[in-house]
C-alpha atoms as a PDB file:
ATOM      1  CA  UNK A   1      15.104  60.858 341.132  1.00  0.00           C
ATOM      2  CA  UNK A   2      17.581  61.456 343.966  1.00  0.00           C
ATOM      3  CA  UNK A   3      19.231  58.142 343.127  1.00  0.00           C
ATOM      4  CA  UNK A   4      19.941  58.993 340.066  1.00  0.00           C
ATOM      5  CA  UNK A   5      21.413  62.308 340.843  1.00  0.00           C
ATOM      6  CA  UNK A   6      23.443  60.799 343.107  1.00  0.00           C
ATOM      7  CA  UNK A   7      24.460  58.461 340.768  1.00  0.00           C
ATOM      8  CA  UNK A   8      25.565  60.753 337.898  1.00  0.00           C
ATOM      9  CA  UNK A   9      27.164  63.290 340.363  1.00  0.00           C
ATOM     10  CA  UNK A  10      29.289  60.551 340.973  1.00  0.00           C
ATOM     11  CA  UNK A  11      30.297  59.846 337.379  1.00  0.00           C
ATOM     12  CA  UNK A  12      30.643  63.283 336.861  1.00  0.00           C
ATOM     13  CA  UNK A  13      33.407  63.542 339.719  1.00  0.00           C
ATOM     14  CA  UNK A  14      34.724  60.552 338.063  1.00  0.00           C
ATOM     15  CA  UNK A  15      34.895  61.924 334.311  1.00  0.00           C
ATOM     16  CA  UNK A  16      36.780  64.964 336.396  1.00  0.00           C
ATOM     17  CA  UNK A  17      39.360  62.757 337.868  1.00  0.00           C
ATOM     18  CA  UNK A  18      40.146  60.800 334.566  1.00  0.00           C
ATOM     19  CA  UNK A  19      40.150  64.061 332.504  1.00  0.00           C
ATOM     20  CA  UNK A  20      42.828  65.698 335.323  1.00  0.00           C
ATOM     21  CA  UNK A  21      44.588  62.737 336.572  1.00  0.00           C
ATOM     22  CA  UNK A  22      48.064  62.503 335.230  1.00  0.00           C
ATOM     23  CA  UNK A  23      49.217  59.870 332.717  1.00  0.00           C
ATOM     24  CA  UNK A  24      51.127  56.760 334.679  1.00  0.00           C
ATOM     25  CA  UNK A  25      53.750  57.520 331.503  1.00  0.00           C
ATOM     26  CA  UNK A  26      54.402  60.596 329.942  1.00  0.00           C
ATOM     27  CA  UNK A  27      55.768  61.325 326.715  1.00  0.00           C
ATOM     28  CA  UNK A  28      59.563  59.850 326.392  1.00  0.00           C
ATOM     29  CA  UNK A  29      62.712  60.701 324.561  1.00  0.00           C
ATOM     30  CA  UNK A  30      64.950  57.893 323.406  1.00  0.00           C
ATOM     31  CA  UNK A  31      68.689  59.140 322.730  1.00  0.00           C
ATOM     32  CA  UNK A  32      70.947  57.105 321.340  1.00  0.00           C
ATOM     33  CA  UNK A  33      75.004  58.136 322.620  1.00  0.00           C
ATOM     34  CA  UNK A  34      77.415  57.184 319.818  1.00  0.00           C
ATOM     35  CA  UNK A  35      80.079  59.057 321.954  1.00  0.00           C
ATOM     36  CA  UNK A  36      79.913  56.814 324.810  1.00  0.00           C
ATOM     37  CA  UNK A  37      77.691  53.850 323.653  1.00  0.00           C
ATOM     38  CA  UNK A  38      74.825  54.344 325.689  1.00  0.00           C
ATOM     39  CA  UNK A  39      71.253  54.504 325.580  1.00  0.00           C
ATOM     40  CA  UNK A  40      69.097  57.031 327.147  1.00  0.00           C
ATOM     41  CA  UNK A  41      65.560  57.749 328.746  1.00  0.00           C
ATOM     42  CA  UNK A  42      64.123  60.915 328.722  1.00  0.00           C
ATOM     43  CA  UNK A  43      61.072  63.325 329.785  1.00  0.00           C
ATOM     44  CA  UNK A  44      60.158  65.328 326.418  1.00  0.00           C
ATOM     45  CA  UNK A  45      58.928  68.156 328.327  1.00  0.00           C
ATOM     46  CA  UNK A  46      62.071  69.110 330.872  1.00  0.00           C
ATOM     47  CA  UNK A  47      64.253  66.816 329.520  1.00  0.00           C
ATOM     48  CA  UNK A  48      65.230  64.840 332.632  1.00  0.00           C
ATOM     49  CA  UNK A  49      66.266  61.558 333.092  1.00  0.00           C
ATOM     50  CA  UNK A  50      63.303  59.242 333.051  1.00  0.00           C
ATOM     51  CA  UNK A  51      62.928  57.769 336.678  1.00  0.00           C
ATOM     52  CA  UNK A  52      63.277  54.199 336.447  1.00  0.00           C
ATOM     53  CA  UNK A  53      65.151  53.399 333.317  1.00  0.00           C
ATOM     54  CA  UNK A  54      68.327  52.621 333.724  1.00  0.00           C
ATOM     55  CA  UNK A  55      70.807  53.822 331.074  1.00  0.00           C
ATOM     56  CA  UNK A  56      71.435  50.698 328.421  1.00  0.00           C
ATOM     57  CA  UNK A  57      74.879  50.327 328.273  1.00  0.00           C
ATOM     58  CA  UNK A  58      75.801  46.555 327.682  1.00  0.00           C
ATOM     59  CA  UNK A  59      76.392  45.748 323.925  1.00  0.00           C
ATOM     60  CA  UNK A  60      75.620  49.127 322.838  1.00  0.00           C
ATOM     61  CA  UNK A  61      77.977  50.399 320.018  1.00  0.00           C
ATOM     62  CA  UNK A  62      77.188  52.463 317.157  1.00  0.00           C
ATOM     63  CA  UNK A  63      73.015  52.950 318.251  1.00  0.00           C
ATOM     64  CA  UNK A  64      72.264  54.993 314.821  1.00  0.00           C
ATOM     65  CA  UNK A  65      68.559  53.932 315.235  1.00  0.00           C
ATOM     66  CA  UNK A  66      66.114  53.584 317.474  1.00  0.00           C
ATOM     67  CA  UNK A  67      62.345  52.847 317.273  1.00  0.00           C
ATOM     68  CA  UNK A  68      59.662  52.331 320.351  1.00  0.00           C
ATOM     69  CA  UNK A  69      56.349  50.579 319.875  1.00  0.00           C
ATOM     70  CA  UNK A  70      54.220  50.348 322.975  1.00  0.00           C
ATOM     71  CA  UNK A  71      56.401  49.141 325.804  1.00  0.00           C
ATOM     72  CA  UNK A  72      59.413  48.064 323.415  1.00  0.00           C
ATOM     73  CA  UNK A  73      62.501  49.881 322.381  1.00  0.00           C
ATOM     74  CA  UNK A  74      64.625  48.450 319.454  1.00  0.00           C
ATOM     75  CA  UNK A  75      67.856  49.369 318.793  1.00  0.00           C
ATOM     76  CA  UNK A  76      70.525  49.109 316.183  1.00  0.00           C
ATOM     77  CA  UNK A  77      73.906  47.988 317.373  1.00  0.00           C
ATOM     78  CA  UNK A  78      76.473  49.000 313.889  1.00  0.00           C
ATOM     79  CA  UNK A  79      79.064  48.022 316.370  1.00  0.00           C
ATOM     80  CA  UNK A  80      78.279  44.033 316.648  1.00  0.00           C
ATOM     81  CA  UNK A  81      75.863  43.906 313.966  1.00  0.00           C
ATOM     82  CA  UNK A  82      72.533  43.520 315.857  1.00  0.00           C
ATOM     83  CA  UNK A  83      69.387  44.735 316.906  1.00  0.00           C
ATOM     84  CA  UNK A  84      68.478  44.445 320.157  1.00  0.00           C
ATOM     85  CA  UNK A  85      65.089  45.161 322.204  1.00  0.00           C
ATOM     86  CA  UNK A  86      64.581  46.352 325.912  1.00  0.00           C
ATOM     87  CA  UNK A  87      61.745  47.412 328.143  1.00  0.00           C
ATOM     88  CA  UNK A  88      61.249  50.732 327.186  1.00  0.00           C
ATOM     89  CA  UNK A  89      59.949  51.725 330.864  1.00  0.00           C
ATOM     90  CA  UNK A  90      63.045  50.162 332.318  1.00  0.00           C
ATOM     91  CA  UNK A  91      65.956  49.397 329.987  1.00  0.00           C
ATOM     92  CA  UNK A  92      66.111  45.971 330.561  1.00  0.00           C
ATOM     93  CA  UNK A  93      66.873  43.410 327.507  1.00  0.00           C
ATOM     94  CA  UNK A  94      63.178  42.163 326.100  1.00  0.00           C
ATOM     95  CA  UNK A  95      62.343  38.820 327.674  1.00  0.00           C
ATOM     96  CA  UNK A  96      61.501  36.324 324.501  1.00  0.00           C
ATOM     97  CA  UNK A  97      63.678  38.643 322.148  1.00  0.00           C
ATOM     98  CA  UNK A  98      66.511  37.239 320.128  1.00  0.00           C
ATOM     99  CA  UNK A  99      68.976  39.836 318.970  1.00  0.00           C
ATOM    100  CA  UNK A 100      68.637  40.195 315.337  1.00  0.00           C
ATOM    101  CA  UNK A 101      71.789  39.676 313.585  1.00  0.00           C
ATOM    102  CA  UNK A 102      72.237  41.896 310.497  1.00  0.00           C
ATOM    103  CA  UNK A 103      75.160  43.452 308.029  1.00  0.00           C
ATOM    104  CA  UNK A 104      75.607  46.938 309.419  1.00  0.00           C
ATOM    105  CA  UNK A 105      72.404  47.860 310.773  1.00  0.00           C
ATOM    106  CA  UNK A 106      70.984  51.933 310.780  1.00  0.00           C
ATOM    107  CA  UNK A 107      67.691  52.439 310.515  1.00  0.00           C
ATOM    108  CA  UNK A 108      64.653  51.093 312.058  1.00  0.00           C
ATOM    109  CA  UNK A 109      60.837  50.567 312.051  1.00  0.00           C
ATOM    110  CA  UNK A 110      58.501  48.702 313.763  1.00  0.00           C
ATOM    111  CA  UNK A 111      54.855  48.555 312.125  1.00  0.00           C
ATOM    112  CA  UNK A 112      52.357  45.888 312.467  1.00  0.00           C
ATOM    113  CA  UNK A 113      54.085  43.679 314.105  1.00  0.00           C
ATOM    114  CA  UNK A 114      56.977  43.685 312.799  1.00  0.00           C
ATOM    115  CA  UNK A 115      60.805  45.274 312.984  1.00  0.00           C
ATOM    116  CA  UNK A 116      62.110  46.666 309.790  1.00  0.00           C
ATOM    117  CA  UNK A 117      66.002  47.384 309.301  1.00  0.00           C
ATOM    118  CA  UNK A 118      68.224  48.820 306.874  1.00  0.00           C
ATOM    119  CA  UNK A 119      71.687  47.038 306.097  1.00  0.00           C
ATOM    120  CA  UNK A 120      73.515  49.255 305.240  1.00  0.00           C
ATOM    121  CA  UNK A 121      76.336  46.647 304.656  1.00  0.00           C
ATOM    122  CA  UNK A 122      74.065  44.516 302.280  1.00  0.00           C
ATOM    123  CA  UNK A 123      71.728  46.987 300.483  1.00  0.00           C
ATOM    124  CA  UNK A 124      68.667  45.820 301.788  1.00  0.00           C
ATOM    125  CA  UNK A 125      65.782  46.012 304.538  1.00  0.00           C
ATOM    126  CA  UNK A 126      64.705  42.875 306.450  1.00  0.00           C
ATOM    127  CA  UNK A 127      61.399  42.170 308.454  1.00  0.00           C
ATOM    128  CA  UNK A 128      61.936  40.525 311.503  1.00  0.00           C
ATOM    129  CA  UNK A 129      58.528  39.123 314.470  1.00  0.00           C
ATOM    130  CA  UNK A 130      58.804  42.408 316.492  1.00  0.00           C
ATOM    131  CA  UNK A 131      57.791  40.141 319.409  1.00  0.00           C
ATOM    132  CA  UNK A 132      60.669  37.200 318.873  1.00  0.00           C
ATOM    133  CA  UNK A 133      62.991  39.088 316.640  1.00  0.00           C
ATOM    134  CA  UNK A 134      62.343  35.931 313.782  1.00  0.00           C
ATOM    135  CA  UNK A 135      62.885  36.557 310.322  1.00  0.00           C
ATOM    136  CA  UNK A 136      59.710  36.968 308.607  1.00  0.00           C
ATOM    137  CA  UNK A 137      60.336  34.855 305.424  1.00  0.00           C
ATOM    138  CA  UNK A 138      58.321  36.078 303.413  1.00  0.00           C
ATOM    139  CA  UNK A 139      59.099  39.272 303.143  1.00  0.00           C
ATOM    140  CA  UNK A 140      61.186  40.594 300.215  1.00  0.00           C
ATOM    141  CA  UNK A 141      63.466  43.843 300.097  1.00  0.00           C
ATOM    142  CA  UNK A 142      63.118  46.415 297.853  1.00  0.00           C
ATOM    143  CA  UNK A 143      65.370  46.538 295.126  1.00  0.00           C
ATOM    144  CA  UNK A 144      67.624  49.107 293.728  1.00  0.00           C
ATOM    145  CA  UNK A 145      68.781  50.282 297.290  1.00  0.00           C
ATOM    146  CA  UNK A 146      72.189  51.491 297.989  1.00  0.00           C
ATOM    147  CA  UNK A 147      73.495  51.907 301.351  1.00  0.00           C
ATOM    148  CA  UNK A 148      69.929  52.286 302.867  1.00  0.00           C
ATOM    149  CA  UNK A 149      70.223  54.084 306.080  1.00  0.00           C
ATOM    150  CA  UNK A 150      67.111  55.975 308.023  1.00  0.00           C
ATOM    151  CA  UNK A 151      63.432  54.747 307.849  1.00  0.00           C
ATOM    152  CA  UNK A 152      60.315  55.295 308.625  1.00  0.00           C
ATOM    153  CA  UNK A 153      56.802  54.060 307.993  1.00  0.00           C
ATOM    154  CA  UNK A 154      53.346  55.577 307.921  1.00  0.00           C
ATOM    155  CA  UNK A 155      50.363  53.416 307.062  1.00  0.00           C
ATOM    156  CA  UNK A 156      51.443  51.387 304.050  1.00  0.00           C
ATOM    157  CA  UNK A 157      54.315  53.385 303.129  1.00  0.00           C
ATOM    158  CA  UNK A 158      57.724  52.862 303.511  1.00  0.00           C
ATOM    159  CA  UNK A 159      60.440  55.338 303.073  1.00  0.00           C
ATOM    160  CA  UNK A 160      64.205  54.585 302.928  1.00  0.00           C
ATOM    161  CA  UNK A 161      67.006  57.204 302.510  1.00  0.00           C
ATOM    162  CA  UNK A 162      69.743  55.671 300.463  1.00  0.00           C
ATOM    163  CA  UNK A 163      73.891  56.782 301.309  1.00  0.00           C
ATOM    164  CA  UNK A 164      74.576  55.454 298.129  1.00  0.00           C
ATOM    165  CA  UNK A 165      72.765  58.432 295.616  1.00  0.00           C
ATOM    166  CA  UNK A 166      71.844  60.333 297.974  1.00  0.00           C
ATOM    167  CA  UNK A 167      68.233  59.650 297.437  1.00  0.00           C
ATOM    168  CA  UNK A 168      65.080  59.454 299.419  1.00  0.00           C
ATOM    169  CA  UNK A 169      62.484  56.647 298.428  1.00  0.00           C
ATOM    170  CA  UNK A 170      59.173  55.102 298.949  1.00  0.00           C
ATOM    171  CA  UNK A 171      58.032  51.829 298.654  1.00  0.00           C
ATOM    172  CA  UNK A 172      54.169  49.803 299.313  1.00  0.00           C
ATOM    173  CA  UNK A 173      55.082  48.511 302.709  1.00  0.00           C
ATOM    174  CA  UNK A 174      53.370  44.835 301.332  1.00  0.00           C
ATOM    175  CA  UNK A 175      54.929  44.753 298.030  1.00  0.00           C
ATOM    176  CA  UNK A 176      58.122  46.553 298.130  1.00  0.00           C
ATOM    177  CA  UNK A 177      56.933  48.202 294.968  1.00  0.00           C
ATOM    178  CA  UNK A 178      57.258  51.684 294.246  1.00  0.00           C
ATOM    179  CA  UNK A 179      55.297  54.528 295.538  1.00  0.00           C
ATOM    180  CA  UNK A 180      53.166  55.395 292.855  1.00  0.00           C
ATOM    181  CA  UNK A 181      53.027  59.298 292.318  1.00  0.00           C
ATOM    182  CA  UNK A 182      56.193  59.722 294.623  1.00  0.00           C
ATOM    183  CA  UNK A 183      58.954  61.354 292.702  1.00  0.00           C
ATOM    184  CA  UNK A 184      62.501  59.678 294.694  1.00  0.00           C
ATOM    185  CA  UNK A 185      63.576  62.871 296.594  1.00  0.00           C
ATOM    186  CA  UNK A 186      67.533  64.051 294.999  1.00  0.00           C
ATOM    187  CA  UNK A 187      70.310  65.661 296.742  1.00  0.00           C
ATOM    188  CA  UNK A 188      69.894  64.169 299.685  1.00  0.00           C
ATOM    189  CA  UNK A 189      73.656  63.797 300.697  1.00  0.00           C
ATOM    190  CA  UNK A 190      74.169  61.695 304.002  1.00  0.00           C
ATOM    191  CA  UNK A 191      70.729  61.128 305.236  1.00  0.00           C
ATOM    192  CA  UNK A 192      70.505  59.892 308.841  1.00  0.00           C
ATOM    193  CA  UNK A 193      67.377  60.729 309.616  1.00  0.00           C
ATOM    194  CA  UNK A 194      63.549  60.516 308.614  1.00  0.00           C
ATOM    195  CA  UNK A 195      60.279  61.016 310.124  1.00  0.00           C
ATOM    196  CA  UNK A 196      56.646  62.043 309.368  1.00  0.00           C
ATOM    197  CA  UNK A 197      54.353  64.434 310.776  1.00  0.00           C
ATOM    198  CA  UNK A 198      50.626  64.402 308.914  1.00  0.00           C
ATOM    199  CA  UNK A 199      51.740  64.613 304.707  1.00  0.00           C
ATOM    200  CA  UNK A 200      55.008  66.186 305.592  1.00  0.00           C
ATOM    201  CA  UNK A 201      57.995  63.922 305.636  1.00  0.00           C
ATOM    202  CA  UNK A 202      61.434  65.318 306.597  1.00  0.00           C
ATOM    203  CA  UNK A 203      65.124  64.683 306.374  1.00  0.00           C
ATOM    204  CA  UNK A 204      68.588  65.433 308.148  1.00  0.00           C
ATOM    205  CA  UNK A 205      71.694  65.396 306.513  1.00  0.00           C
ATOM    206  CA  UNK A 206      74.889  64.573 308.288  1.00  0.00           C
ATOM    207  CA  UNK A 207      75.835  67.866 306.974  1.00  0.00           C
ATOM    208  CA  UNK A 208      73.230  69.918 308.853  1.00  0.00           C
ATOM    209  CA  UNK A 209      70.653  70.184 306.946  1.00  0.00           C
ATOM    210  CA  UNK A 210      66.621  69.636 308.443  1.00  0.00           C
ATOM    211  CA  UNK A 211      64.437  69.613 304.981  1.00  0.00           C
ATOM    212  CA  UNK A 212      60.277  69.040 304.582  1.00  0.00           C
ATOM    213  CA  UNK A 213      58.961  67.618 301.657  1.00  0.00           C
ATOM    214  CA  UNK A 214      55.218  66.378 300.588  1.00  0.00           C
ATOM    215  CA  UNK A 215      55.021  62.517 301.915  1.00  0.00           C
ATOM    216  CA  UNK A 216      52.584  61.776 298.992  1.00  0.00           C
ATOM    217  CA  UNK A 217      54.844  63.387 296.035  1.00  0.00           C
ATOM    218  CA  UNK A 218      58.172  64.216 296.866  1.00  0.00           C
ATOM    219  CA  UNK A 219      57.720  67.649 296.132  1.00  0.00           C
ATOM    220  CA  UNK A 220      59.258  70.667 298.371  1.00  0.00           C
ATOM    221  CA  UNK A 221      56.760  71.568 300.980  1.00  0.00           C
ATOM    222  CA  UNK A 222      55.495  75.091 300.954  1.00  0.00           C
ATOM    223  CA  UNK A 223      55.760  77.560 304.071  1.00  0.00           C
ATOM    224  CA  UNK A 224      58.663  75.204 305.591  1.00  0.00           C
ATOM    225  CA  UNK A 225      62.145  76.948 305.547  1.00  0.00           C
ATOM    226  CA  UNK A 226      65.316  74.474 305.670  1.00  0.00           C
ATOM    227  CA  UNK A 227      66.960  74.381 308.638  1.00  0.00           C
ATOM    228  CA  UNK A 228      70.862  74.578 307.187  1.00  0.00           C
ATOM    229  CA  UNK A 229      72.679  76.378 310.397  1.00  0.00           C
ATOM    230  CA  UNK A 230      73.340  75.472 313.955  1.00  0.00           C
ATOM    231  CA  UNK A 231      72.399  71.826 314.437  1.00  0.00           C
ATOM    232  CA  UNK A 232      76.362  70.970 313.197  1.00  0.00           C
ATOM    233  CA  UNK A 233      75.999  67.285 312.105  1.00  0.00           C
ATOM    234  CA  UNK A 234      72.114  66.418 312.307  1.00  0.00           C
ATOM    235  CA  UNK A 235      71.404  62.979 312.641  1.00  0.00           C
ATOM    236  CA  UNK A 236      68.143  61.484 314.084  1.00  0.00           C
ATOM    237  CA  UNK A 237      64.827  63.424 313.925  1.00  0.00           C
ATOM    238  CA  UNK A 238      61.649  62.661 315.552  1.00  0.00           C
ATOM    239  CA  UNK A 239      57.662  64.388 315.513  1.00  0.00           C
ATOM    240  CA  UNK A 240      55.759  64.942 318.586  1.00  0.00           C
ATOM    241  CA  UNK A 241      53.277  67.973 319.469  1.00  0.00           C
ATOM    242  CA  UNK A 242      53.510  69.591 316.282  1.00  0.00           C
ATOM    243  CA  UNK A 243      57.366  70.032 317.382  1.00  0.00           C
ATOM    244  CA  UNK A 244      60.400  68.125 315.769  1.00  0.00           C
ATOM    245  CA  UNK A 245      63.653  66.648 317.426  1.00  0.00           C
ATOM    246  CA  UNK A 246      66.746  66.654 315.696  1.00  0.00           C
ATOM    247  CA  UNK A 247      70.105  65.151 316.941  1.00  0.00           C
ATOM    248  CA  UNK A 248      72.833  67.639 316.946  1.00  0.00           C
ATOM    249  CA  UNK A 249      75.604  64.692 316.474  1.00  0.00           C
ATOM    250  CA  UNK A 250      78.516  67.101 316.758  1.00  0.00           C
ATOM    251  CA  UNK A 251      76.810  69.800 318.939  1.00  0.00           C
ATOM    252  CA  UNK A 252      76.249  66.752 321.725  1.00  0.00           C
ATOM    253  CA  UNK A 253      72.273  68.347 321.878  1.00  0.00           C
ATOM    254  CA  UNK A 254      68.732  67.909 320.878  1.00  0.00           C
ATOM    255  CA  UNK A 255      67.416  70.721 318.838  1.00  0.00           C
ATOM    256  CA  UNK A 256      63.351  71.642 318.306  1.00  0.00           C
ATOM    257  CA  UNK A 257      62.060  73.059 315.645  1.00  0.00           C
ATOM    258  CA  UNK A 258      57.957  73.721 314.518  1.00  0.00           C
ATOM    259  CA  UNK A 259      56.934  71.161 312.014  1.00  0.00           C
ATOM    260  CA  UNK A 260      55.309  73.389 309.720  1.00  0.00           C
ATOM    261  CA  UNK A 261      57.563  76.737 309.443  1.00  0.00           C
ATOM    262  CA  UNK A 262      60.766  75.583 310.285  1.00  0.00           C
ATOM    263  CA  UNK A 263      61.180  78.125 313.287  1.00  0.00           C
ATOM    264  CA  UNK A 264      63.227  76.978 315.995  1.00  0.00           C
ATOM    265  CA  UNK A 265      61.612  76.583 319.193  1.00  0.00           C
ATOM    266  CA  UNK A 266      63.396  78.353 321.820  1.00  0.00           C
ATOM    267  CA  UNK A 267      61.621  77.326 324.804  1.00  0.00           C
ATOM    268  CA  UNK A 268      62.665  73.748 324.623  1.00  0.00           C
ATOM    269  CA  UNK A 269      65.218  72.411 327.001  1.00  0.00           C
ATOM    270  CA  UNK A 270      67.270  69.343 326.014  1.00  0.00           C
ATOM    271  CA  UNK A 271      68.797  66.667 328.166  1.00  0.00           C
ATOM    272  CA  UNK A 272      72.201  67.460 329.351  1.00  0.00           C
ATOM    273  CA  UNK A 273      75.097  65.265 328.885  1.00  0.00           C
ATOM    274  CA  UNK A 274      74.636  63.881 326.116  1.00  0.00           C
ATOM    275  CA  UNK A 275      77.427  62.643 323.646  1.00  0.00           C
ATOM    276  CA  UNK A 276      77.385  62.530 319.595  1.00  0.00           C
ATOM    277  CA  UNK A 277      73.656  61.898 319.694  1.00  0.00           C
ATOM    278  CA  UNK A 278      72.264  59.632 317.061  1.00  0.00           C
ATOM    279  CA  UNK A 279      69.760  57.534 317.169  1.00  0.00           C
ATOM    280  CA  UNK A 280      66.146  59.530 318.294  1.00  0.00           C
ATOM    281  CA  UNK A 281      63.098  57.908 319.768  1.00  0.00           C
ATOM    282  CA  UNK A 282      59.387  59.399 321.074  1.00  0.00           C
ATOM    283  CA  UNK A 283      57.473  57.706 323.349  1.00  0.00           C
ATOM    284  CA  UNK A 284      53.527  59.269 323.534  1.00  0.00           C
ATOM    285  CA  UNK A 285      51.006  57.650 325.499  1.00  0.00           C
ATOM    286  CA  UNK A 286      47.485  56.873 323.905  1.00  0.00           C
ATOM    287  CA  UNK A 287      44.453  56.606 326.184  1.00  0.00           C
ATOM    288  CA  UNK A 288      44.168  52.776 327.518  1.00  0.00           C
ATOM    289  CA  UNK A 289      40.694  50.852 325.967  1.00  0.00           C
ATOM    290  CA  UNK A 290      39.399  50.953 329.711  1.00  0.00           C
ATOM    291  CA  UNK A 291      39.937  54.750 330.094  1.00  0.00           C
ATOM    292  CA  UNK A 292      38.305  55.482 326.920  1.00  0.00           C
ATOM    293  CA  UNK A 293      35.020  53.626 328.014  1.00  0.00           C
ATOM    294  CA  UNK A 294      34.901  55.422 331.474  1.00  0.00           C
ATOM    295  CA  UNK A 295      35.376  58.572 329.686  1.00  0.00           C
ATOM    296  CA  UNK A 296      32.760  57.923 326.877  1.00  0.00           C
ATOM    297  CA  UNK A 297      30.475  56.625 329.955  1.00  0.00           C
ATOM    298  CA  UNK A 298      30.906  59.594 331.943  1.00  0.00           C
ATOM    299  CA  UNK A 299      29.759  61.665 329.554  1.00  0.00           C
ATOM    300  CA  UNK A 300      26.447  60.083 328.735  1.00  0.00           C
ATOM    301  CA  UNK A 301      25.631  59.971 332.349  1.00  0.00           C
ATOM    302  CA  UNK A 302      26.394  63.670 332.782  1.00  0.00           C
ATOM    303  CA  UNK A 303      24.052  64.019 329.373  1.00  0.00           C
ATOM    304  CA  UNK A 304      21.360  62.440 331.129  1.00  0.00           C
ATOM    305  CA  UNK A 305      21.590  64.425 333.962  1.00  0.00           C
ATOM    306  CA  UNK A 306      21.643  67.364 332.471  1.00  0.00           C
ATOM    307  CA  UNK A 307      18.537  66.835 330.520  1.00  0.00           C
ATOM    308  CA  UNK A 308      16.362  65.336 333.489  1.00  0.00           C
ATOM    309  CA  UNK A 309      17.540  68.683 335.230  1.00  0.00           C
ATOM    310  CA  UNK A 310      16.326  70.877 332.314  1.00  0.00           C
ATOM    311  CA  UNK A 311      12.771  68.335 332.250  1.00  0.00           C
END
């Protein structure tokens, strides 16, 4: 009996370290600088400079889009025509990664595997190995786009924001096919950003505008007021924390704003020097396979010791 007390006061102290131990990486903020062709690490929550990352600065021009996925950051380079991928911890070009090259690249996704991008230039999105930046041949664009620019991807949806009609669409990610039930979203002049947050999907405007809608329909989304004033030209936007992060291009800041009202979240303090931010990123951590077994062990060893205690 005293061994095993022993033993679960142990894993108790254990489950109390892992619950109160801090995360080796904390939640990130990718900025892309159109001003000065740079790219950006940093801390979501006091919107430093992320210790170790170096900013990217070689063959950056025109970063309109950025995407992470685990410890890879993917970039689109309007300037040369590429996308490029770096160590998102350090900022270092992705060993094994070719540079995708692509007519005027915006937006971009990764899901599954795979590294989605609009061409703007040629009306289309390509699938590209996420790991080797190889075109994935199979794949086949959706049609009807016109100057596709932001993305974004939740399950097996796709959605694309089109320059051309000012239009937001979805497509099956598989097929390319048509959303059924999803009504193409009008008015949508100069779209440069897109990102989802539960069945709400919202939308920047170059003009300033921060819009929800219903991911599933299209429709409006109730209890959400449209952000129209002080972000100047919006441009990326990014969920986290039941908070979004929009790209004030002309106002060289990152604004916040509460995903479901619309309310502007004064507490939140962005990274300074920035210049014509475009491209946005987030970064946040999942528990690692090993952690979640310790913690899921923990507990039924503290179980069993409380129920010996109360035998």
């Amino acid at each position: 009996m005293n061994l095993i007390r022993s033993f679960t006061s142990a894993a108790s102290a254990a489950l109390l370290l892992l619950l109160t131990a801090p995360t080796s990486r904390a939640q990130t903020l990718y900025v892309g600088n159109d001003g000065t062709n740079t790219i950006g690490s940093f801390s979501l929550a006091t919107g430093f400079a992320t210790p170790g990352f170096a900013p990217i600065t070689a063959s950056v021009s025109a970063p309109f889009g950025l995407a992470v996925s685990g410890n890879a950051l993917y970039a689109t380079d309007g300037g040369f025509n590429t996308v490029r991928a770096y160590d998102a911890t350090t900022g270092v070009a992705l060993a094994g990664f070719s540079p995708i090259v692509i007519n005027s690249p915006v937006g971009v996704a990764v899901s599954g595997g795979r590294v989605y991008v609009a061409s703007s230039g040629g009306n289309l999105i390509r699938a590209y190995d996420a790991t080797t930046g190889a075109i994935i041949a199979g794949y086949s664009s959706p049609t009807g786009l016109l100057e596709p620019s932001a993305l974004t991807i939740s399950g097996g949806t796709l959605y694309v924001s089109n320059d051309g009609d000012s239009k937001v669409r979805s497509f099956n990610l598989a097929s390319s096919v048509a959303t059924v039930g999803f009504t193409p979203i009008s008015g949508v002049t100069n779209s440069r950003g897109l990102t989802l947050a539960g069945t709400a999907l919202y939308v920047t405007t170059f003009g300033g505008t921060l819009r929800a809608y219903d991911a599933a329909t299209g429709g409006v989304l109730p209890g959400f007021t449209p952000v129209t004033t002080g972000l100047g030209s919006a441009w990326g936007v990014e969920a986290a924390g039941g908070n979004l992060y929009v790209a004030g291009y002309s106002g060289n800041t990152i604004q916040s704003y509460d995903t479901g009202s619309g309310a502007l979240v004064a507490s939140y303090t962005a990274p300074s020097g920035l210049s014509n931010p475009a491209g946005l990123a987030i970064f946040t951590p999942v528990p690692e396979p090993g952690s979640a077994l310790l913690l899921l062990g923990g507990a039924a060893l503290l179980g069993l010791r409380r129920r010996r205690q109360a035998s």
